[in-house]
N, C-alpha and C. Protein backbone atom coordinates (compact mmCIF):
# COMPACT_ATOMS: atom_id res chain seq x y z
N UNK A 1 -59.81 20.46 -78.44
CA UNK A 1 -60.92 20.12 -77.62
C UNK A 1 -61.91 21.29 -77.67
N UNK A 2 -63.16 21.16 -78.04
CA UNK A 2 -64.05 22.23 -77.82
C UNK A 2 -65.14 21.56 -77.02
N UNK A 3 -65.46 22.82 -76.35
CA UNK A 3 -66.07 22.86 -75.18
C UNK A 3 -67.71 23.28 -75.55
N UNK A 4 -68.55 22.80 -75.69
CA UNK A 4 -69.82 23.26 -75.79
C UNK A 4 -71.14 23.90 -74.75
N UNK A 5 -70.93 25.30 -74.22
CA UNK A 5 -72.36 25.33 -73.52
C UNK A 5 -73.47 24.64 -74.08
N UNK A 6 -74.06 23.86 -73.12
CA UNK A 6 -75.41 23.71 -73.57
C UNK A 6 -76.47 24.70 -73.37
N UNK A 7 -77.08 25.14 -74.50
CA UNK A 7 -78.11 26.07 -74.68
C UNK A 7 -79.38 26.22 -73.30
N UNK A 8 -79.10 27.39 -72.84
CA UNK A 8 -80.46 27.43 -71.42
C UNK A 8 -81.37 26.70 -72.48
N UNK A 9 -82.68 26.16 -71.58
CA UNK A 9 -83.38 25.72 -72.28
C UNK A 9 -84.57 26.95 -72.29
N UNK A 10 -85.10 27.45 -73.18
CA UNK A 10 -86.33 28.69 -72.82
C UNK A 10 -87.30 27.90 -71.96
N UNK A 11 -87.99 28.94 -71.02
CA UNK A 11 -89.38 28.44 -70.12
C UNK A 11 -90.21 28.73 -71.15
N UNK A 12 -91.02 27.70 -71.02
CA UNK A 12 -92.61 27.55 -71.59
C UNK A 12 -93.56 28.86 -71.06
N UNK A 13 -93.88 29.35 -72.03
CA UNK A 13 -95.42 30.34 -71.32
C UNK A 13 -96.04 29.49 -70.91
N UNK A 14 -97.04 29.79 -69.83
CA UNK A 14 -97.67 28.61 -69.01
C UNK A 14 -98.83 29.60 -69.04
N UNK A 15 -99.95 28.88 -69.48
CA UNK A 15 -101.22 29.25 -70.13
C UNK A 15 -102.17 29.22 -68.72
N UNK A 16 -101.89 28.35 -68.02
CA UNK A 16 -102.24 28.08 -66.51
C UNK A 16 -102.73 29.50 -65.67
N UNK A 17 -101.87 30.25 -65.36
CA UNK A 17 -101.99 31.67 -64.85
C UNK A 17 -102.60 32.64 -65.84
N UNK A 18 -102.29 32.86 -66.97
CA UNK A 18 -103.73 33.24 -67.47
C UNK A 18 -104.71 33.23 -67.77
N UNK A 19 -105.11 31.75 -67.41
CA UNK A 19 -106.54 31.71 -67.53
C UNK A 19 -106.93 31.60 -66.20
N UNK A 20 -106.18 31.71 -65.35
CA UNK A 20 -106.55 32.35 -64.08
C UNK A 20 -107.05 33.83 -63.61
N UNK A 21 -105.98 34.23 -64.40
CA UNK A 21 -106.32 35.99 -64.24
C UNK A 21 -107.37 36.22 -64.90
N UNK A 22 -107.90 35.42 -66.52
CA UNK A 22 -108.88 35.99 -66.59
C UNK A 22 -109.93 35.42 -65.90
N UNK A 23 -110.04 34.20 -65.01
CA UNK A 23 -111.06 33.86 -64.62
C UNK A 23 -111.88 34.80 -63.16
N UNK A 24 -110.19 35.24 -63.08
CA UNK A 24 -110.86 36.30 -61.68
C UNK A 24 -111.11 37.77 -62.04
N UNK A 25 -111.45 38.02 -63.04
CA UNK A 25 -111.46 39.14 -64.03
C UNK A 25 -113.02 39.54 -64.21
N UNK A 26 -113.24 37.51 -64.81
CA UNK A 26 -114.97 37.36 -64.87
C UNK A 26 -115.56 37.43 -64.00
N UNK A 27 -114.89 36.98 -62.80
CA UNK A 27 -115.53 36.98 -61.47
C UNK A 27 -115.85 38.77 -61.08
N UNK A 28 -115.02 38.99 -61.16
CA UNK A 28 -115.11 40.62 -60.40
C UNK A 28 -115.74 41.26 -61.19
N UNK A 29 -115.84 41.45 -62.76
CA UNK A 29 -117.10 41.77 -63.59
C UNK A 29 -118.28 41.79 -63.50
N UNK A 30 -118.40 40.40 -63.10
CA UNK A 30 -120.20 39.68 -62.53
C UNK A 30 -120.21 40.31 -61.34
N UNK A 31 -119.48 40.38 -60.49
CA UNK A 31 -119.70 40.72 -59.13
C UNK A 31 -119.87 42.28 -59.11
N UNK A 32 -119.57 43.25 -59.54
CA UNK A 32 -119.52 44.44 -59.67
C UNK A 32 -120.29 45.04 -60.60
N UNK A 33 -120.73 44.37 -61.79
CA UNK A 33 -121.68 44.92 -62.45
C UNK A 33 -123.04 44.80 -61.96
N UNK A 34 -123.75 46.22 -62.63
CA UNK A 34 -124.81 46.94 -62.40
C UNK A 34 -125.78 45.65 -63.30
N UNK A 35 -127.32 45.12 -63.57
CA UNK A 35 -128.17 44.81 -63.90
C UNK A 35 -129.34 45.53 -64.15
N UNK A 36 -129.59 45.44 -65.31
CA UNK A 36 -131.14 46.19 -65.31
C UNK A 36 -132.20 45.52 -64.93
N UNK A 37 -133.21 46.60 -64.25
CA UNK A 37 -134.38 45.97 -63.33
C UNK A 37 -135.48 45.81 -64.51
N UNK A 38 -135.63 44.37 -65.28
CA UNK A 38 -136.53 44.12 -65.68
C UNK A 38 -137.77 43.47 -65.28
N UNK A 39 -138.14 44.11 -64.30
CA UNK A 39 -140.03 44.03 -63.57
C UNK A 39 -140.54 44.71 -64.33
N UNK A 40 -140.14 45.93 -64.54
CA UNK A 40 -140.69 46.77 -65.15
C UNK A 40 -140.72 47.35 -66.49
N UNK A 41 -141.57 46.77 -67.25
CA UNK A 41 -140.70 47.05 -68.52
C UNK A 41 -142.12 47.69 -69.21
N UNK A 42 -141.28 48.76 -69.81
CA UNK A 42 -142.76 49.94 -70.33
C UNK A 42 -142.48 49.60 -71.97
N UNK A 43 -143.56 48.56 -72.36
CA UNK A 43 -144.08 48.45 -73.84
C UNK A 43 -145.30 49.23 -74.63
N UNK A 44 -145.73 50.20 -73.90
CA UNK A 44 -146.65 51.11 -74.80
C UNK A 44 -145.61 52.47 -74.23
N UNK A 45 -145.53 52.77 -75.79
CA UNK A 45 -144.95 54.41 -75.99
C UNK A 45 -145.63 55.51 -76.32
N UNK A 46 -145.83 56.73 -75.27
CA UNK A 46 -146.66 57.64 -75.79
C UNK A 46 -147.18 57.68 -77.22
N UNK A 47 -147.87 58.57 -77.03
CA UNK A 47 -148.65 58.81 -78.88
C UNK A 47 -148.11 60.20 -79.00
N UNK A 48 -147.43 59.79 -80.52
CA UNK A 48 -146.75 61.21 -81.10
C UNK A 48 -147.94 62.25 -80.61
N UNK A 49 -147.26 63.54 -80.55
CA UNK A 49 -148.71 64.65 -81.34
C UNK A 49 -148.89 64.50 -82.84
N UNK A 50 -149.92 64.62 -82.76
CA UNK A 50 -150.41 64.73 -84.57
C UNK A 50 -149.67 63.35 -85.35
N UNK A 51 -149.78 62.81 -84.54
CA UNK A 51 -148.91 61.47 -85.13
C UNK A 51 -150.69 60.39 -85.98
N UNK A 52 -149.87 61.02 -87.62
CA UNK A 52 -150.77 59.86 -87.89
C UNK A 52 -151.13 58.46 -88.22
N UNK A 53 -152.46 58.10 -88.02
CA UNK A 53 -152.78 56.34 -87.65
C UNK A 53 -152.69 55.93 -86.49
N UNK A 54 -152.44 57.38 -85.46
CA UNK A 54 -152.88 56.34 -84.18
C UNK A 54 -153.70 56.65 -83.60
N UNK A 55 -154.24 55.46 -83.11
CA UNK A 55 -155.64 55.00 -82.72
C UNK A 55 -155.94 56.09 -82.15
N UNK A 56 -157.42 56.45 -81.77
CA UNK A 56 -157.81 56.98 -80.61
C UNK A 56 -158.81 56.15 -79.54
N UNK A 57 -159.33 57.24 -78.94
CA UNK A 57 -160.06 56.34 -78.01
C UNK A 57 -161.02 55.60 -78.42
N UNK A 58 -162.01 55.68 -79.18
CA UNK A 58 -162.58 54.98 -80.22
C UNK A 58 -161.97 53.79 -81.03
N UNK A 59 -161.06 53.88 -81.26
CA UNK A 59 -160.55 52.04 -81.77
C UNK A 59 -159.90 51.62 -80.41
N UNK A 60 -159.61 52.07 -79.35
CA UNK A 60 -158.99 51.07 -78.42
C UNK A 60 -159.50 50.91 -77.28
N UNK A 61 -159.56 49.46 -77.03
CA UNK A 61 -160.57 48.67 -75.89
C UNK A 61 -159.40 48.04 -74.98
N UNK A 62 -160.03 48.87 -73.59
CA UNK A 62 -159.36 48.50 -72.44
C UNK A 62 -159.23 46.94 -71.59
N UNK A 63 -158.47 46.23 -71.64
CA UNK A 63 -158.68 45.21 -70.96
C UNK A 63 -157.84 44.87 -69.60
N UNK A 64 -158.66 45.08 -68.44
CA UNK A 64 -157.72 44.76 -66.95
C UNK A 64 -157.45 43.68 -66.90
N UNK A 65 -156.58 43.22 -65.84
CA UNK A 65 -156.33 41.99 -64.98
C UNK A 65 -156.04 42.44 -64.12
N UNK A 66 -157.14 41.43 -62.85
CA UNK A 66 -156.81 41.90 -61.35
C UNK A 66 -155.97 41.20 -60.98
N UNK A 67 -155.41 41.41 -59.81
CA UNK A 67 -154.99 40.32 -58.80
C UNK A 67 -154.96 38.95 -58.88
N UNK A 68 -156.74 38.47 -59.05
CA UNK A 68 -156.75 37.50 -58.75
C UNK A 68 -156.84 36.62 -60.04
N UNK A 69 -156.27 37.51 -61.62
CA UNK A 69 -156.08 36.93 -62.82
C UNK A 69 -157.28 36.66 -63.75
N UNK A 70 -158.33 37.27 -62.96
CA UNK A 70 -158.92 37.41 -63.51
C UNK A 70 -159.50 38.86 -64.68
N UNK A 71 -159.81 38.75 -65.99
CA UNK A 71 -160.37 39.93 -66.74
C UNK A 71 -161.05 40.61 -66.95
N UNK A 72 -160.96 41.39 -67.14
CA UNK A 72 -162.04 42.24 -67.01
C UNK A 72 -162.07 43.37 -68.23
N UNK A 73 -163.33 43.08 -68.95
CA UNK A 73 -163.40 44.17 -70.09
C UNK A 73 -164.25 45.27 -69.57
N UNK A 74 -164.62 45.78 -69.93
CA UNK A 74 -165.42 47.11 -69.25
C UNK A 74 -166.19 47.05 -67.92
N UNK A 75 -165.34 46.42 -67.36
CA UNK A 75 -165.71 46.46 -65.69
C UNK A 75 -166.08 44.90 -65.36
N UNK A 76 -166.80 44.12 -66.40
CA UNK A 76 -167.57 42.94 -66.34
C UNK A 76 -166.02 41.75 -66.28
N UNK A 77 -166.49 40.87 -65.29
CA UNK A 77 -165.32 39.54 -65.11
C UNK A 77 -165.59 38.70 -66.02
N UNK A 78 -164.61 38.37 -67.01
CA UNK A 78 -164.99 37.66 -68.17
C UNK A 78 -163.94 36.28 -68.31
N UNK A 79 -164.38 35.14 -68.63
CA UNK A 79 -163.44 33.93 -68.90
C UNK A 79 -162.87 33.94 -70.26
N UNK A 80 -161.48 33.09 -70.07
CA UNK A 80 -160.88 33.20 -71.44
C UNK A 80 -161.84 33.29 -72.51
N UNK A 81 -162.26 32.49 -72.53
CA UNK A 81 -163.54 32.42 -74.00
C UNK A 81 -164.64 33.39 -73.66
N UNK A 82 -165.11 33.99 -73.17
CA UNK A 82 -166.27 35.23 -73.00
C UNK A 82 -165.04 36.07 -73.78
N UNK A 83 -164.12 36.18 -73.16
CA UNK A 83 -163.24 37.41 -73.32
C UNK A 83 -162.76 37.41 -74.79
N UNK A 84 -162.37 35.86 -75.81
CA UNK A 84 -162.04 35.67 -76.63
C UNK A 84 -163.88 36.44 -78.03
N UNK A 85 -164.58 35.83 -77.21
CA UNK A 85 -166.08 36.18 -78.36
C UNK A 85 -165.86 37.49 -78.17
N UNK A 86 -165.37 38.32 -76.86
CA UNK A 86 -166.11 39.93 -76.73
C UNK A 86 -165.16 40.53 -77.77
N UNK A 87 -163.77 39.66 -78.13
CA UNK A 87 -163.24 40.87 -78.35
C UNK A 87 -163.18 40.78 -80.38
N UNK A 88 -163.68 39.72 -80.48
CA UNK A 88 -163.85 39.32 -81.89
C UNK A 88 -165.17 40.08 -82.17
N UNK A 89 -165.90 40.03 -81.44
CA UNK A 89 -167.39 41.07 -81.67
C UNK A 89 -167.17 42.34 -82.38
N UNK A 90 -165.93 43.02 -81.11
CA UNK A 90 -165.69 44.21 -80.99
C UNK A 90 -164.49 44.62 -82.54
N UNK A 91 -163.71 43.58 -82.80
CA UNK A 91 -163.06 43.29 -83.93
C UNK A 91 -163.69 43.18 -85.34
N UNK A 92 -164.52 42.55 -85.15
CA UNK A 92 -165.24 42.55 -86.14
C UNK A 92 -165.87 43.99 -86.84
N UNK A 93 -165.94 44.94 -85.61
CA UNK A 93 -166.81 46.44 -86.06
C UNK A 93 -165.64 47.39 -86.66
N UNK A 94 -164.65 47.32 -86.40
CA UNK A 94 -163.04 47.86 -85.76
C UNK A 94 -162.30 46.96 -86.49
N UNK A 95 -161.62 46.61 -87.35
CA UNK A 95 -160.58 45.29 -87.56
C UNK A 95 -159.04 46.06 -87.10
N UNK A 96 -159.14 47.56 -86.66
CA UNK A 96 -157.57 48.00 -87.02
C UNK A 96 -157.66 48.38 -85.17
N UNK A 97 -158.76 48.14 -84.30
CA UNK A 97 -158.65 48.36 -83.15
C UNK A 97 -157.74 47.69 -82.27
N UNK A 98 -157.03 48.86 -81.04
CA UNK A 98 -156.19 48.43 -80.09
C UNK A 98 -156.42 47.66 -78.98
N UNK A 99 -155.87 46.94 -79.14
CA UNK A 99 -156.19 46.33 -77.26
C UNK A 99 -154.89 46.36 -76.50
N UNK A 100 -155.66 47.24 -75.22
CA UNK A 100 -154.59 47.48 -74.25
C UNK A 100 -155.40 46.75 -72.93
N UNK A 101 -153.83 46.16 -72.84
CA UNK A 101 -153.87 45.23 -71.44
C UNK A 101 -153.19 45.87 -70.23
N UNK A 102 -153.98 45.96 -69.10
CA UNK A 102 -153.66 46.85 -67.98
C UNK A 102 -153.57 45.70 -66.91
N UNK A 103 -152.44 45.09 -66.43
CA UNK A 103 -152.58 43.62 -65.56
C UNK A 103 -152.13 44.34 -64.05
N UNK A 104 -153.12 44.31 -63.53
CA UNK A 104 -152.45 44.58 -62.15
C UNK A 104 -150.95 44.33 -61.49
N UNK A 105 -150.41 45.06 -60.49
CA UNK A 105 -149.03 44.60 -59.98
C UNK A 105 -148.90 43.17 -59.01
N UNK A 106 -150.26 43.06 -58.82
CA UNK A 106 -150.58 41.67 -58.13
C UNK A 106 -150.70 40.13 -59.25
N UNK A 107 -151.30 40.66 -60.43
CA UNK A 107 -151.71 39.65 -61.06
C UNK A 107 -150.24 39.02 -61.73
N UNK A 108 -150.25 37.63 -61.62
CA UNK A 108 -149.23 36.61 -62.20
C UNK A 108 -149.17 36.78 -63.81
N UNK A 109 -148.02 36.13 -64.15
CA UNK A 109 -147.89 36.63 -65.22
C UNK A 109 -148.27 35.40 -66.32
N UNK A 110 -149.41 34.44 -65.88
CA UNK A 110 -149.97 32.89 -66.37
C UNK A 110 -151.15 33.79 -66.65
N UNK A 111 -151.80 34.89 -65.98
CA UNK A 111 -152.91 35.51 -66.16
C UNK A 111 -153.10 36.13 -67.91
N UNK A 112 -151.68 37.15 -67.54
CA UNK A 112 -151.53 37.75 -68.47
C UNK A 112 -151.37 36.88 -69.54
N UNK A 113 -150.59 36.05 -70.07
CA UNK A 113 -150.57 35.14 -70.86
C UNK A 113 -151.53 34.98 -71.87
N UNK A 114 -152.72 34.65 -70.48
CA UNK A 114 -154.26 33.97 -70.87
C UNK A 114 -154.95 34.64 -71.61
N UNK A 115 -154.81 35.94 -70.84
CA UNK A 115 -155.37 36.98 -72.11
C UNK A 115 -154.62 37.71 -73.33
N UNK A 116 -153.42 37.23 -73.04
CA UNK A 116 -152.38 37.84 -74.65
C UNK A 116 -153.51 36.79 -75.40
N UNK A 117 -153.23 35.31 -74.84
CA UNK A 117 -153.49 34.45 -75.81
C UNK A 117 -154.86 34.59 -76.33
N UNK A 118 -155.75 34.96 -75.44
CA UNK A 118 -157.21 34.89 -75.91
C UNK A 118 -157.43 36.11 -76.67
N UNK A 119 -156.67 37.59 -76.65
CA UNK A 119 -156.95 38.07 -77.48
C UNK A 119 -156.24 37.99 -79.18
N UNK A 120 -155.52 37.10 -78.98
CA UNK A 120 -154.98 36.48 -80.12
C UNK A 120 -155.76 35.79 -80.53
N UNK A 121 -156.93 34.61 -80.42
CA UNK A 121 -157.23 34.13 -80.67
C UNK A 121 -158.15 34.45 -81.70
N UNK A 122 -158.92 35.71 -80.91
CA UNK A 122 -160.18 37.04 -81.00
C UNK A 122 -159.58 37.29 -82.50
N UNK A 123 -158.09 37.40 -82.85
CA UNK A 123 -157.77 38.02 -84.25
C UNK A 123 -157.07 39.69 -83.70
N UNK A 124 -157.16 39.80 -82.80
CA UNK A 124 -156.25 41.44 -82.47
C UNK A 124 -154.71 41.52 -83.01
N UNK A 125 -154.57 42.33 -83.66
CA UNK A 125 -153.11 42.04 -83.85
C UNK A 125 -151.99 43.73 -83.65
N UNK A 126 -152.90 44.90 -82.90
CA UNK A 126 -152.52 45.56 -82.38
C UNK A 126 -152.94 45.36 -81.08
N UNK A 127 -151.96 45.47 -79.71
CA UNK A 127 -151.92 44.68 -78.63
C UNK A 127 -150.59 45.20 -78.04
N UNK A 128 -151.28 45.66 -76.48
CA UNK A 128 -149.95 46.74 -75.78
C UNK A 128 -150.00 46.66 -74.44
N UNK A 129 -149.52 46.54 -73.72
CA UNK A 129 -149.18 46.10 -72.26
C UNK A 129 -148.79 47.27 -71.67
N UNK A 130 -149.85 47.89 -70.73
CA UNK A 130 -149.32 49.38 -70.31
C UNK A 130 -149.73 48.38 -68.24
N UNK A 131 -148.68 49.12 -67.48
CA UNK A 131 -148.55 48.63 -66.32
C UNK A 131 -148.55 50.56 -65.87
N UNK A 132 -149.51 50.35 -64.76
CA UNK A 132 -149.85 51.87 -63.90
C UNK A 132 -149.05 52.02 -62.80
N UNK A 133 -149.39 50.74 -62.03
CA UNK A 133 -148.95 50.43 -60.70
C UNK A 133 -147.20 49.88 -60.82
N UNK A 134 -146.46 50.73 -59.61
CA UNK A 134 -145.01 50.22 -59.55
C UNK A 134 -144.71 48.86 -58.68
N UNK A 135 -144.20 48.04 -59.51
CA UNK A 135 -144.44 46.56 -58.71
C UNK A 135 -142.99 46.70 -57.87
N UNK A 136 -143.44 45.83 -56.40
CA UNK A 136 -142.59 45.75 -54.89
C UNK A 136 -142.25 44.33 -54.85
């Protein structure tokens, strides 16, 4: 007569609890990690010294936006299209000239847009977004 143990049966890894652990893993990751504050994001980089080909004040034309989204080229309030002829004028004398956009901390960012787009339109294809004011 022989007698046979039957073989334990092995437990299954159970996939269940680890994808638990890692789900509370992700959780506490997200929850604990740091974010960078992108309000502020600085896209014009000083000018080398003696760095050559870049512009000076002479190829680059200042363009504001106030508050109220509206532009402004040398002080004067100008509409997309005023703003689009002034700066093709000014392009036309200049083809390698800068345009820097200075948008207030008030002005929306549909403003800015308006005038990326209109000085795109103008043909600018050096174009730099310098922000003065720290936005709250």
């Amino acid at each position: 007569m022989h007698l046979r143990r039957a073989r334990p049966i092995r437990p299954l890894i159970s996939l269940v609890s680890m994808v638990d652990v890692l789900l509370i893993m992700l959780v506490f990751f997200m929850v604990t990690s740091t974010y960078l504050d992108l309000d502020m994001l600085e896209l014009a980089e000083p000018a080398e010294e003696g760095g050559g080909g870049a512009a000076g004040p002479a190829d680059t034309v200042l363009v504001s936006i106030g508050g109220d989204g509206q532009a402004r080229l040398g002080g004067a309030a100008l509409s997309p299209a005023a703003l689009t002829t002034a700066l093709s004028d000014r392009l036309a004398a200049s083809p390698g000239m800068q345009v820097l956009l200075l948008p207030s901390a008030l002005a929306d960012t549909q403003a800015l847009v308006r005038v990326m787009d209109a000085a795109a339109q103008a043909g600018a294809t050096r174009l730099r977004i310098v922000q003065l004011e720290p936005q709250r």
